[in-house]
Protein backbone atom coordinates (compact mmCIF):
# COMPACT_ATOMS: atom_id res chain seq x y z
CA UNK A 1 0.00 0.00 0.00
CA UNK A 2 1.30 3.66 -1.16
CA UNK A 3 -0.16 6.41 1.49
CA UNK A 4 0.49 10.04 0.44
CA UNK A 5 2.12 12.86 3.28
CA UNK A 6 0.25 15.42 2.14
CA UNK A 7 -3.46 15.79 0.51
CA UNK A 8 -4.62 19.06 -0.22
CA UNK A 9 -8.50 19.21 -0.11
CA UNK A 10 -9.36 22.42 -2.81
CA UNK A 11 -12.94 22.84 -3.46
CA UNK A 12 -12.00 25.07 -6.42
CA UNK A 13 -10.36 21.89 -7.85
CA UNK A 14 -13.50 20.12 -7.86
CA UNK A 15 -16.15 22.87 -9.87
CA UNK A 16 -15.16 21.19 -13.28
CA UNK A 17 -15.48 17.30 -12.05
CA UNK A 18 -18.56 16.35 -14.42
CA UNK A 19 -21.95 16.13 -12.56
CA UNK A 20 -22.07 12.40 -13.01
CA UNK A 21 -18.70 11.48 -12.04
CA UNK A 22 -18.96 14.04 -9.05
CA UNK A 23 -22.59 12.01 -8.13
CA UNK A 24 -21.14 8.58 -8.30
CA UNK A 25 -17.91 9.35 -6.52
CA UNK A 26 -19.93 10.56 -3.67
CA UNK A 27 -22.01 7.51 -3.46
CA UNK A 28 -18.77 5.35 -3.52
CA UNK A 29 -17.38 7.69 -0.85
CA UNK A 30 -20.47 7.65 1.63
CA UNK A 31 -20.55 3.44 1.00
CA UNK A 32 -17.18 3.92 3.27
CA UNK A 33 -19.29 5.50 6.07
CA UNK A 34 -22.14 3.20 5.61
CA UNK A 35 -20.16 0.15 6.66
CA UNK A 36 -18.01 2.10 9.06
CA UNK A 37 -21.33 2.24 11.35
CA UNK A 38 -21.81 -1.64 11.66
CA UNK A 39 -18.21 -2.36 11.22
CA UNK A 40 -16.43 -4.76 13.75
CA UNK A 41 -14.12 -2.28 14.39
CA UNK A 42 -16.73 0.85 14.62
CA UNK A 43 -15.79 3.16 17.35
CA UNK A 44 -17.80 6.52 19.01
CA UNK A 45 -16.38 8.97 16.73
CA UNK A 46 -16.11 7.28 13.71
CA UNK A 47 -19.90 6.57 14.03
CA UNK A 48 -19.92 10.33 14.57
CA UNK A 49 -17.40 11.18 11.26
CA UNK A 50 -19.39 9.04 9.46
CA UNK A 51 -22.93 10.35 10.37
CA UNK A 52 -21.91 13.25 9.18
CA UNK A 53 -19.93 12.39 6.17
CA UNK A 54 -23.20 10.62 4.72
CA UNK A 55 -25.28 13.95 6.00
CA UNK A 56 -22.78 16.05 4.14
CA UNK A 57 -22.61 14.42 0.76
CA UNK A 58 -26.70 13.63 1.06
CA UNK A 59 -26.44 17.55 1.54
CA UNK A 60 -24.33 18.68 -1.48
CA UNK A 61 -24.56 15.73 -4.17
CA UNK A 62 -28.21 16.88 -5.72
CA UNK A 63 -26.97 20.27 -5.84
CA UNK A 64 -23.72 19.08 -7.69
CA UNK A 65 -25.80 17.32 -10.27
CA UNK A 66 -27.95 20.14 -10.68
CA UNK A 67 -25.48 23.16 -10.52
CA UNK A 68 -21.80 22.01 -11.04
CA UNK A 69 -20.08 25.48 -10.56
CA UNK A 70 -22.03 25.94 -6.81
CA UNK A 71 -18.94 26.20 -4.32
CA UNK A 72 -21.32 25.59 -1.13
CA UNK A 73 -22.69 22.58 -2.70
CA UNK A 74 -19.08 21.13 -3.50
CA UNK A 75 -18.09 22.22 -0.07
CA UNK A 76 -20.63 20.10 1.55
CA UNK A 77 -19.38 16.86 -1.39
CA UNK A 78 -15.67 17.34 -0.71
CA UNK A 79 -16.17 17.68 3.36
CA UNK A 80 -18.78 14.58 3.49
CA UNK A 81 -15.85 12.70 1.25
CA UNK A 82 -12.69 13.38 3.67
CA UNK A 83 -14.86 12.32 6.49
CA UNK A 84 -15.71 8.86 4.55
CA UNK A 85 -12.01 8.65 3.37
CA UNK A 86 -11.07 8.65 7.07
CA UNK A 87 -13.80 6.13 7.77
CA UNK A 88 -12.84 3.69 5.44
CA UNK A 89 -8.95 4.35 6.51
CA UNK A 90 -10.32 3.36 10.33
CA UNK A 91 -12.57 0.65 10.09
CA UNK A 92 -13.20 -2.75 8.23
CA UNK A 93 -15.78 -3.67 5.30
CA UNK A 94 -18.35 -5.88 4.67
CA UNK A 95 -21.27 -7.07 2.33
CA UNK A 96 -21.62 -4.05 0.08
CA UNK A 97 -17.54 -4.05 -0.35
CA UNK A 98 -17.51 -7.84 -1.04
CA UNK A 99 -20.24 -7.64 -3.94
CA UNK A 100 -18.64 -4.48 -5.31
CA UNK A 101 -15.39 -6.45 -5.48
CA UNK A 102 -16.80 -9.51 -6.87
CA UNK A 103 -18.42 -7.36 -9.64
CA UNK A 104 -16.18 -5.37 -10.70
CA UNK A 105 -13.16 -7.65 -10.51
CA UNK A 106 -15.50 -10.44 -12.30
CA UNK A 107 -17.22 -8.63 -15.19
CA UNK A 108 -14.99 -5.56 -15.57
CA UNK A 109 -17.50 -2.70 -14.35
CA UNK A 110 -16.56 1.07 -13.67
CA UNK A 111 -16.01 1.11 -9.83
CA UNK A 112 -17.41 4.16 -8.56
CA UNK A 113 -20.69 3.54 -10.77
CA UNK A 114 -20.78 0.05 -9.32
CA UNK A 115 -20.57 1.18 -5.52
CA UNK A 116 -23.07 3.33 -6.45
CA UNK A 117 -25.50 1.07 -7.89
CA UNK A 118 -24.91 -1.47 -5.16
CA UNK A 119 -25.12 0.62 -2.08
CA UNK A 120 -29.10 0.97 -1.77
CA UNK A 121 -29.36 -2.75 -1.59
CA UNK A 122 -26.78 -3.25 0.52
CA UNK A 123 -27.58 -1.26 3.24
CA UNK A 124 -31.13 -2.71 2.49
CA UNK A 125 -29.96 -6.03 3.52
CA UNK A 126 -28.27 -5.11 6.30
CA UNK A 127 -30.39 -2.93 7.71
CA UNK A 128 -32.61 -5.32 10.06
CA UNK A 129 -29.63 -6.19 11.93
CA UNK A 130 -27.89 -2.89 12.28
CA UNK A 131 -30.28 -0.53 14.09
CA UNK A 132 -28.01 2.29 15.62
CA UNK A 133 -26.39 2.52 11.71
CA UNK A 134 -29.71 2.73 10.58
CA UNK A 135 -30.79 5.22 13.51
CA UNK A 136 -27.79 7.15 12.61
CA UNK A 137 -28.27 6.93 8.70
CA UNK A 138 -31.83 8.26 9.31
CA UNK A 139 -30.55 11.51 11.14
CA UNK A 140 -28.42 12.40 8.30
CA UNK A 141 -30.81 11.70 5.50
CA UNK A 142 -33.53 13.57 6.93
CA UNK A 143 -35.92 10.46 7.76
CA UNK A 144 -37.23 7.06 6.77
CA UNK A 145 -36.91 4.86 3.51
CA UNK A 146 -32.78 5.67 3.45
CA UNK A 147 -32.42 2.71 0.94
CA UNK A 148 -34.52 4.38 -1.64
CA UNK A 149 -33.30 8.07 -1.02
CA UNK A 150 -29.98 7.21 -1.86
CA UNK A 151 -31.27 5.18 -5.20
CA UNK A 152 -32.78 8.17 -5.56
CA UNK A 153 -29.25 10.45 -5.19
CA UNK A 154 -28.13 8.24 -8.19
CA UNK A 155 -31.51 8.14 -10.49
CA UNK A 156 -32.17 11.51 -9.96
CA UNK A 157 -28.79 12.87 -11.27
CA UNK A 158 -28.97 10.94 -14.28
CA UNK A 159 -26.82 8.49 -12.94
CA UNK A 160 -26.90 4.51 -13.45
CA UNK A 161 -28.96 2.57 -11.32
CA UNK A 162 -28.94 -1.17 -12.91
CA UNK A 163 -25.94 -3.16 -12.73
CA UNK A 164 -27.06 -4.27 -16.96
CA UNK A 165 -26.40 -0.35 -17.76
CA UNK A 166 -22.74 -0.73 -17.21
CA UNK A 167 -22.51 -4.07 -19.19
CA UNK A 168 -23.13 -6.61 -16.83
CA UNK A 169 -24.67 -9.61 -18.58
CA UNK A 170 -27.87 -11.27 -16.70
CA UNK A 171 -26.19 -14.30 -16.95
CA UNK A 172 -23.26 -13.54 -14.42
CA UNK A 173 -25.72 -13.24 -11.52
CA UNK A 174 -25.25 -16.75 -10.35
CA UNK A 175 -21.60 -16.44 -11.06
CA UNK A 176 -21.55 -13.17 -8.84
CA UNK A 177 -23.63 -15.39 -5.84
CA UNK A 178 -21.24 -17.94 -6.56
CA UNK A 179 -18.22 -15.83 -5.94
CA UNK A 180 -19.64 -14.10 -3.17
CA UNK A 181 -20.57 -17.01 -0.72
CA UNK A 182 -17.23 -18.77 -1.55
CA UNK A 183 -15.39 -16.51 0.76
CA UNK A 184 -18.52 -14.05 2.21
CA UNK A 185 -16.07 -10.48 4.21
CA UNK A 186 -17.73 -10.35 7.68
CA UNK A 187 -20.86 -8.98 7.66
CA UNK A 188 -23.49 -8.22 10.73
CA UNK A 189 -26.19 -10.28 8.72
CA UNK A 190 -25.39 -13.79 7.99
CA UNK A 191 -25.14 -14.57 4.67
CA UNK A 192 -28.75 -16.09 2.89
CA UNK A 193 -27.94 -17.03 -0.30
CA UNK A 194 -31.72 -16.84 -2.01
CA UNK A 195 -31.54 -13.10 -0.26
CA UNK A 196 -28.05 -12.35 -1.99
CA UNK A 197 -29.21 -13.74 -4.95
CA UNK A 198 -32.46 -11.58 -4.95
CA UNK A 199 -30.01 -8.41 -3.87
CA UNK A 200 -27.65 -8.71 -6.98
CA UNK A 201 -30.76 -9.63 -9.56
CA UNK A 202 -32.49 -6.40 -8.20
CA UNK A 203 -28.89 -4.57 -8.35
CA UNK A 204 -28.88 -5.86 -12.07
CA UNK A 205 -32.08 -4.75 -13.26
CA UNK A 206 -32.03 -1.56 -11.08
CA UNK A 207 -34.49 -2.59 -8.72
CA UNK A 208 -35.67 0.53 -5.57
CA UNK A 209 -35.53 -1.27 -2.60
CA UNK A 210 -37.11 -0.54 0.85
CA UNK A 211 -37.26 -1.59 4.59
CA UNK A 212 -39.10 -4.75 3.21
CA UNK A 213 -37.34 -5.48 -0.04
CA UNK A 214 -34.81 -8.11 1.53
CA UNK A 215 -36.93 -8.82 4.94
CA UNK A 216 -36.08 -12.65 4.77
């Protein structure tokens, strides 16, 4: 692993970062702080960092998509990401991380747009057994049905929300469940198979889930 000294946060550097790109990225960021509140290694203020990393980016992403150029709005993207950088840098991963590596590594998919696509369900799954992340996830996104508001971050910027849009074939989903239970990351929900199977068929066809969307 190559760590830099120095990184040198300029929100001036980010006004020309396409919409899209700048939308996705931030998705992929806040997926850091998403599993950074159920990870094994979670601590007090990470939980607190990553609260408000996802309540940041929540904040400034729709704005990006909608206004590139507006320095507040990119302020609240590039703040929420340096608090989910540090997450990720603190804590383990789990189930969201593990599919996103098994896709892209498997059928060659764009990373950021992957995390992004992936995220929603994720958390989905998860979120029966992870109630102060979810408790916490609610406070920063302003309320219930989190899974579908950040589908919604994506979709509403224009952004892919179906794994098939990047060029996933629907024949790779039972590779993808294959590769995933053969050596599952730790996860605070065991591992159904028929559930992870119905998670990565949704992710493929670009599926909204809710609360009841992977209830077992």
């Amino acid at each position: 692993m190559v760590l830099p000294e120095t990184v040198i946060y300029d929100v001036d550097l980010t006004l020309t970062l396409p919409p899209l790109m700048s939308v996705t990225s931030g998705l992929n960021a806040m997926a850091h702080a998403v599993e950074a509140l159920y990870a094994t290694n979670r601590n007090p203020i990470i939980d607190m960092m990553a609260e408000t990393g996802i309540a940041s980016l929540y904040r400034g992403l729709p704005v990006v998509a909608r206004e590139p150029g507006n320095p507040e709005a990119r302020a609240n993207a590039l703040y929420g990401a340096w608090l989910c950088a540090i997450c990720l840098g603190a804590t383990s991963v789990a189930l969201h991380h593990k599919l996103c590596h098994v896709l892209g590594g498997s059928f060659n998919l764009p990373h950021a747009e992957t995390h992004a696509i992936v995220l929603p369900h994720a958390l989905a799954y998860n979120a029966p057994m992870v109630r102060d992340a979810v408790a916490a996830i609610k406070r920063a996104l302003g309320g219930d049905g989190i899974a579908g508001k950040l589908f919604d971050v994506a979709r509403d910027a224009g952004a892919p929300t179906a794994l098939r849009d990047l060029g996933m074939p629907e024949d790779g989903i039972d590779r993808a469940v294959e590769i995933t239970l053969a050596n599952p990351y730790a996860n605070p929900r065991p591992i159904d198979p028929v559930l992870i199977r119905r998670l990565i068929a949704n992710a493929w066809a670009g599926v909204r889930p809710d609360h009841s969307t992977y209830a077992g």
